[in-house]
Structure formats: structure tokens, C-alpha cells
C-alpha atoms as a PDB file:
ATOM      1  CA  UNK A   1      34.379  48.927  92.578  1.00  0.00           C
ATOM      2  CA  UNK A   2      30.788  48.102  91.823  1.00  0.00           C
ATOM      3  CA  UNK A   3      30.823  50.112  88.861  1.00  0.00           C
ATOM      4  CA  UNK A   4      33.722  48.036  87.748  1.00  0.00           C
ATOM      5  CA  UNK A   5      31.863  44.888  88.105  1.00  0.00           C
ATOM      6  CA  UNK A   6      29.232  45.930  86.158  1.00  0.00           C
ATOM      7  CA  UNK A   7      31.369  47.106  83.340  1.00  0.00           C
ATOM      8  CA  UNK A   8      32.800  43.774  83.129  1.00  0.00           C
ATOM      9  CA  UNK A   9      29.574  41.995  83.856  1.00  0.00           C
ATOM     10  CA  UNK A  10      28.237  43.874  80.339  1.00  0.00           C
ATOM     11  CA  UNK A  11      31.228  43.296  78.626  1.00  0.00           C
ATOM     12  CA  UNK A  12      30.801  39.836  79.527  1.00  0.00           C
ATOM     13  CA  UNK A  13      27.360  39.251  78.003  1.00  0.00           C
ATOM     14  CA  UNK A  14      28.300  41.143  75.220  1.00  0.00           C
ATOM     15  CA  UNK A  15      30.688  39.047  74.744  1.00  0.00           C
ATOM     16  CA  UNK A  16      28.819  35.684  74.907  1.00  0.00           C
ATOM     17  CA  UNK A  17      25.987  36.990  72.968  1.00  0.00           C
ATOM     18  CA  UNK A  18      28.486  37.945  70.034  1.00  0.00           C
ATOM     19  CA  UNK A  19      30.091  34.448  69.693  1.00  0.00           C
ATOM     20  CA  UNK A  20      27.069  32.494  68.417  1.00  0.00           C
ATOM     21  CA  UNK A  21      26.258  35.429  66.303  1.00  0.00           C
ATOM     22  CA  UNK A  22      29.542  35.582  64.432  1.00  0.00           C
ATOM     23  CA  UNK A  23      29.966  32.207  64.565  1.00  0.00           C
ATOM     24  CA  UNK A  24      26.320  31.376  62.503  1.00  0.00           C
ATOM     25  CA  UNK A  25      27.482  33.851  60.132  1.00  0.00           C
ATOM     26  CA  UNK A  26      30.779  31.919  59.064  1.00  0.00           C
ATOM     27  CA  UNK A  27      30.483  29.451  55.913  1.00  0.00           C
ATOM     28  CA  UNK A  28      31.575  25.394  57.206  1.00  0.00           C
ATOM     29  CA  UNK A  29      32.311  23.382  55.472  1.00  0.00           C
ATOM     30  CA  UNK A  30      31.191  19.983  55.718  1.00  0.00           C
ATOM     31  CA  UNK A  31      33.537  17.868  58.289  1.00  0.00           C
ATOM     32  CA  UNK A  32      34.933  14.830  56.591  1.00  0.00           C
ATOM     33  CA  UNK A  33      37.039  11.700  57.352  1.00  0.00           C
ATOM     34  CA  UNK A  34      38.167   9.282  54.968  1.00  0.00           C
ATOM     35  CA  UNK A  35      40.554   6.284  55.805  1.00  0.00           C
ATOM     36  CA  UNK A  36      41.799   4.206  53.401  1.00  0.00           C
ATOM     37  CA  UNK A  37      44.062   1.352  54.747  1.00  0.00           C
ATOM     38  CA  UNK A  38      45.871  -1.929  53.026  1.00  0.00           C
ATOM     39  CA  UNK A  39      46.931  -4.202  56.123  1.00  0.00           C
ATOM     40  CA  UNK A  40      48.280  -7.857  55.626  1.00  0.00           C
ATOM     41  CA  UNK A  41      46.010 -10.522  57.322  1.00  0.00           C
ATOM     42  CA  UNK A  42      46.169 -11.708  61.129  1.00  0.00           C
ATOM     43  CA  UNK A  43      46.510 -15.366  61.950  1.00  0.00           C
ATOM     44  CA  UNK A  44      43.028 -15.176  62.712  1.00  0.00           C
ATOM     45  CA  UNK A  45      41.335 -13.107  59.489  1.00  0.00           C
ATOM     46  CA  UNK A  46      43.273 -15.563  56.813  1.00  0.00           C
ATOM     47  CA  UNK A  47      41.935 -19.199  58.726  1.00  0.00           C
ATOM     48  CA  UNK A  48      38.702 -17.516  57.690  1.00  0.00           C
ATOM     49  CA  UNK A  49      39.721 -16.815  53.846  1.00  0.00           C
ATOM     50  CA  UNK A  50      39.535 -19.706  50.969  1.00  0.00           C
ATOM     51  CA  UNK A  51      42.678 -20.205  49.673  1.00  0.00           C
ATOM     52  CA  UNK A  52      41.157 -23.052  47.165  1.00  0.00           C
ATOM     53  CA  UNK A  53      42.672 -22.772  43.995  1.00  0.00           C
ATOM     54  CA  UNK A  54      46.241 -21.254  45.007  1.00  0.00           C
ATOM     55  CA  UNK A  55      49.276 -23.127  44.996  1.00  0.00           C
ATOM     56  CA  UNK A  56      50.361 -23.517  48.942  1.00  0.00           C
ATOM     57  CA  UNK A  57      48.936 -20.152  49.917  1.00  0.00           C
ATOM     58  CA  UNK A  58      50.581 -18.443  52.987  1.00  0.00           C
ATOM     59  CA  UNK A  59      49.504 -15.509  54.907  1.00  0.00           C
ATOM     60  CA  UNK A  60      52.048 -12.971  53.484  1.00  0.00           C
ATOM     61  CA  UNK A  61      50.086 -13.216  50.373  1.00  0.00           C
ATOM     62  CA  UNK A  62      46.969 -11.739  51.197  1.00  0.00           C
ATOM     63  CA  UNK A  63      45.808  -7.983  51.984  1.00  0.00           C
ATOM     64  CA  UNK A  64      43.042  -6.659  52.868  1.00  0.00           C
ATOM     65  CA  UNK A  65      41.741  -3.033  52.155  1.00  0.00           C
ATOM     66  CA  UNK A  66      39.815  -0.886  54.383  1.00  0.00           C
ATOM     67  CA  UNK A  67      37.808   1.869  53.355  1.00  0.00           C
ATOM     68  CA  UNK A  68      35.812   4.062  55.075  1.00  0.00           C
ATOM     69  CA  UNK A  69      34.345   7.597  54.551  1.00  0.00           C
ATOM     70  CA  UNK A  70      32.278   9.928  57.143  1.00  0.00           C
ATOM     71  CA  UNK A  71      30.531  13.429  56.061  1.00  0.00           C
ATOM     72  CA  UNK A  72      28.607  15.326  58.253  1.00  0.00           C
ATOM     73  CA  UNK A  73      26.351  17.819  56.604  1.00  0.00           C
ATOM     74  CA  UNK A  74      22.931  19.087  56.950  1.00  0.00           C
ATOM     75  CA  UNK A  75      22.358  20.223  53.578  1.00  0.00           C
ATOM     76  CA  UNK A  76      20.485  17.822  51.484  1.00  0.00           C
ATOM     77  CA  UNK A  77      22.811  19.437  48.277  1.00  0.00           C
ATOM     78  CA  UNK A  78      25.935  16.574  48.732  1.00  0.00           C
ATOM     79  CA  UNK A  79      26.612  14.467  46.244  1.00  0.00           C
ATOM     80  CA  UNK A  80      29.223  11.762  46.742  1.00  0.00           C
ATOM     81  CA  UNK A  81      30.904   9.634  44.096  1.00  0.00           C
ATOM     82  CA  UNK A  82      33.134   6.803  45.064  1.00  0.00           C
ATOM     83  CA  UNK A  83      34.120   4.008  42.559  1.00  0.00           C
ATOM     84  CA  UNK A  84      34.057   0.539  43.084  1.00  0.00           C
ATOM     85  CA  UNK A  85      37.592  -0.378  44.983  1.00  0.00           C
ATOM     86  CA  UNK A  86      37.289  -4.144  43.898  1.00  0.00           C
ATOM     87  CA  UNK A  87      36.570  -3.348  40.562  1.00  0.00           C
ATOM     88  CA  UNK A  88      39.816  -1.030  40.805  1.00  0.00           C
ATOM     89  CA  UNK A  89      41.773  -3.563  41.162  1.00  0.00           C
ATOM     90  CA  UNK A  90      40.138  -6.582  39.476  1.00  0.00           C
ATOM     91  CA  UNK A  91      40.807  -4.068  35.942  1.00  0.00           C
ATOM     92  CA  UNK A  92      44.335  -2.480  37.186  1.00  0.00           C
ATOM     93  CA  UNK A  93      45.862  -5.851  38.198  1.00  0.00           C
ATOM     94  CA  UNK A  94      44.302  -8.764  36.944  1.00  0.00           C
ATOM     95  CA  UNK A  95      40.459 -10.098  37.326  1.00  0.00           C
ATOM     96  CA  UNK A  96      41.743 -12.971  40.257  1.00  0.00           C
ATOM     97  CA  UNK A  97      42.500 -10.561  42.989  1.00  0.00           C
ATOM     98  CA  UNK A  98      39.810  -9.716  44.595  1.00  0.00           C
ATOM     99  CA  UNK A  99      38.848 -13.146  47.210  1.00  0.00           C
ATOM    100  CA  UNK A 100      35.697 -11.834  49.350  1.00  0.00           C
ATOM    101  CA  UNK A 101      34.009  -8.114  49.491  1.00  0.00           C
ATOM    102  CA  UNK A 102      31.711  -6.517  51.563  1.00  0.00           C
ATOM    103  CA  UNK A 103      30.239  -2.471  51.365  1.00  0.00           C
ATOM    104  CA  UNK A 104      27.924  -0.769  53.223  1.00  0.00           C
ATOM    105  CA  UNK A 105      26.496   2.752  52.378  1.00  0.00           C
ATOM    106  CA  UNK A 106      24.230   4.950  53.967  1.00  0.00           C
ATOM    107  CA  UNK A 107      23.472   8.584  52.076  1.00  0.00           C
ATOM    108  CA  UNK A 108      20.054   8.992  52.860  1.00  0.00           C
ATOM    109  CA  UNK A 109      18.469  12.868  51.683  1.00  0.00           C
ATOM    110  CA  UNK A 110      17.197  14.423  54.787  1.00  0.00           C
ATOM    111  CA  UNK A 111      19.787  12.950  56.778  1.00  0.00           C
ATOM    112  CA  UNK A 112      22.941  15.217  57.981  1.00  0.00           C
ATOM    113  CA  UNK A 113      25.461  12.083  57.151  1.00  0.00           C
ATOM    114  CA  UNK A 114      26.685  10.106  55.021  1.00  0.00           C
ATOM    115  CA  UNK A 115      28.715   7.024  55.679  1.00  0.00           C
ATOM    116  CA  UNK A 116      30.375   4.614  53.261  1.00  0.00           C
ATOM    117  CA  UNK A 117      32.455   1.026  54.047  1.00  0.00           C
ATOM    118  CA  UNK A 118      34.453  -1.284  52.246  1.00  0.00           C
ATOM    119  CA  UNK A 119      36.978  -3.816  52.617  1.00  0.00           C
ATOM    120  CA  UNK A 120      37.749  -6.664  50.749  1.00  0.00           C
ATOM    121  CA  UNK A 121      40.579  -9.356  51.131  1.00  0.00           C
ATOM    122  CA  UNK A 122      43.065  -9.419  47.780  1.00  0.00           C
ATOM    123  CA  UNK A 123      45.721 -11.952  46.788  1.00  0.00           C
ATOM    124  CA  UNK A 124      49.057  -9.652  46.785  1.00  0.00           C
ATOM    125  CA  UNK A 125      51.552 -12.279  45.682  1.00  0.00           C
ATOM    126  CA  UNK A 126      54.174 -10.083  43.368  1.00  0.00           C
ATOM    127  CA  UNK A 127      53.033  -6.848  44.014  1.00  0.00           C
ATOM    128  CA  UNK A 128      54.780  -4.046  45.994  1.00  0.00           C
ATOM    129  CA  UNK A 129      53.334  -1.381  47.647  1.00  0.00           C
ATOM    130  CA  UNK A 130      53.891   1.249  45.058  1.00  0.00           C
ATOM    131  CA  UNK A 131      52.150  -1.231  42.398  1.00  0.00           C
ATOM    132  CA  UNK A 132      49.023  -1.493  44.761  1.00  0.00           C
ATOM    133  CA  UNK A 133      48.982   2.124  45.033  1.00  0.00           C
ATOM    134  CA  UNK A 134      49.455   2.945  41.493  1.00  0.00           C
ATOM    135  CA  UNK A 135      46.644   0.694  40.999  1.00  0.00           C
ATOM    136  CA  UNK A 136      44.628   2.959  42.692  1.00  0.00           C
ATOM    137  CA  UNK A 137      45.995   6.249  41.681  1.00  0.00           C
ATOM    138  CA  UNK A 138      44.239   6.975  38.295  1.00  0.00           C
ATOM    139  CA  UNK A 139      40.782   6.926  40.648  1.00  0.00           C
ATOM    140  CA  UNK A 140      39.088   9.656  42.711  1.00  0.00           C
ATOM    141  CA  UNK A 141      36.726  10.004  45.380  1.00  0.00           C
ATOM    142  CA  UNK A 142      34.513  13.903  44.389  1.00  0.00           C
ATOM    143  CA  UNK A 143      32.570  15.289  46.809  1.00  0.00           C
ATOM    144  CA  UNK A 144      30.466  18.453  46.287  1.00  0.00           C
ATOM    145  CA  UNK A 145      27.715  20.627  48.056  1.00  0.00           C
ATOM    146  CA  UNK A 146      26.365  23.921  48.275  1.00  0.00           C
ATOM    147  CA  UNK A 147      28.019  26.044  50.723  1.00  0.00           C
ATOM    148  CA  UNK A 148      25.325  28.157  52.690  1.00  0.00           C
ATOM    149  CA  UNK A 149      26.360  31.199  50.783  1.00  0.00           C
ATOM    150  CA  UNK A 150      25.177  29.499  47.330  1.00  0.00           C
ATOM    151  CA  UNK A 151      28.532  28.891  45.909  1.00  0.00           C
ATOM    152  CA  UNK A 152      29.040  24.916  44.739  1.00  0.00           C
ATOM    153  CA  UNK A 153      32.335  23.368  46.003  1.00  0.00           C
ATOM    154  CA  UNK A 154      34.062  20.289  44.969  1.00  0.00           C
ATOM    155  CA  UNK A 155      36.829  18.665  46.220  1.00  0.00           C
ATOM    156  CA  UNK A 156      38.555  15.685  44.709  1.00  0.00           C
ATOM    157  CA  UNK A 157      40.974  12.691  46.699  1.00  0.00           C
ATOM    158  CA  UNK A 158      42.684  10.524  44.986  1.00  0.00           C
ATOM    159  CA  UNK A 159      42.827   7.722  46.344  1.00  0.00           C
ATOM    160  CA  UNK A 160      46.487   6.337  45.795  1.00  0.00           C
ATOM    161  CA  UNK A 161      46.896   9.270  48.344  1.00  0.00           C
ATOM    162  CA  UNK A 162      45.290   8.174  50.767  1.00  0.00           C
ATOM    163  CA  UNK A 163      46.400   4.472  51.060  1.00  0.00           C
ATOM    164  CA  UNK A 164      47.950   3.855  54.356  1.00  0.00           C
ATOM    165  CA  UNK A 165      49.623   0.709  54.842  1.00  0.00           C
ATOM    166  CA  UNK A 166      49.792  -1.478  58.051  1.00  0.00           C
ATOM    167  CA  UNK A 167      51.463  -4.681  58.841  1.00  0.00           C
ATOM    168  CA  UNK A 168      49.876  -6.748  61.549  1.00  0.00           C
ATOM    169  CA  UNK A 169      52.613  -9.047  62.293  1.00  0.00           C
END
């Protein structure tokens, strides 16, 4: 019986010892999380909008889109390219769209993130939701790196794809 034990005890260690070995050895990839999100406005968010210079605005009218992208990777060989979403659809649509728009990016070398916010508040009268997201089809996010065994990858989203929308009513 104590033989036994020991036999499992070294199969054991072996075990736990091999784990972190193979697992170092596998190429990962980057993780990532993008969410890209057109909701219509609360109560609250469009008494904070300026409706000055629309004819009797209501709140049905208004959308606001919500971007937001996370990567996490060590490697200071990412490069990120995301186009300007208000510019999107200022030149898709028409240039009186876009009402207020705020971004935040942080991609600093060195750093094993990367983190990039938008949203921006859009007049929607006449458009459906496949218009909005055509508007944003012909655009892509790229992200690339160099994966640990040298090789450069590149993946693409477009970002029609991605749209989600939500109704807050």
C-alpha cells in the first residue's frame, strides 16, 4: 500500500510540474474584447443633450453609440488601428449627426494593455437599423502582433458586425 502511495505521489508531481511546462510552450494569442453598442437614450441621458436647432426633438430620435475595445498583451509588437466612429457617420450619413463625442485611449509601449472608448450621441431621425449599420460596414477595426513564435498575425472586425443594438425603454 505504501508503495502505491508513492507511485501516485510521483505521478502526481510529475504531473503538476508538466502543466506549466507545456502550457509556456503553447503560442496565445492576445485576449481581446470589443463591444460595440447603438442604444436609444434614457429619460435621463437626452435632458442632458441640446436639442437646439431641431424641430420639436423627442427622445426616439437620438442614439447613442458605445464603443469599447480591451487587449491584453505583453508584447510591445501590437499595433491597433481604429477609425474615427463620428467621422463614420458624419461622411456615411450626413455631416449633422453627430451631437456630442467623447474618446479615451490608452496604448502605451511597455504596457501589457491597451484600452480604447467612445461614444457619442447621434440624431437617428429616418434611419433604420440596417442603414446605421451599413453606415458602418465599409470600416474595420485591424489588429496585429507578433506571436511568440515570430510569425505576424492580423485580424480584421468589421465593425457593422459588431453593432449590437439596445433599446432602453
Amino acid at each position: 500500500m505504501r508503495k502505491y502511495l508513492q507511485i501516485c505521489i510521483f505521478f502526481l508531481f510529475l504531473v503538476l510540474i508538466l502543466i506549466p511546462v507545456v502550457a509556456c510552450g503553447k503560442i496565445q494569442e492576445p485576449k481581446l474584447t470589443i463591444k460595440a453598442q447603438i442604444s436609444t437614450l434614457s429619460k435621463n441621458e437626452f435632458n442632458y443633450i441640446d436639442t437646439k436647432g431641431f424641430d420639436n426633438p423627442i427622445r426616439g430620435e437620438f442614439r447613442k453609440f458605445t464603443f469599447d475595445f480591451d487587449m491584453e498583451h505583453s508584447d510591445d509588437s501590437r499595433k491597433i488601428d481604429i477609425p474615427s466612429f463620428s467621422d463614420l457617420v458624419n461622411k456615411r450619413i450626413d455631416n449633422a449627426r453627430v451631437l456630442h463625442a467623447t474618446g479615451v485611449e490608452q496604448d502605451n509601449k511597455g504596457e501589457n494593455f491597451a484600452k480604447y472608448t467612445t461614444e457619442f450621441v447621434f440624431y437617428s431621425k429616418g434611419l433604420s437599423e440596417d442603414e446605421i449599420r451599413e453606415a458602418f460596414s465599409s470600416d474595420v477595426i485591424t489588429v496585429s502582433w507578433i506571436a511568440k513564435n515570430g510569425k505576424h498575425i492580423t485580424k480584421r472586425f468589421i465593425i457593422g458586425d459588431l453593432i449590437k443594438f439596445i433599446n432602453k425603454d
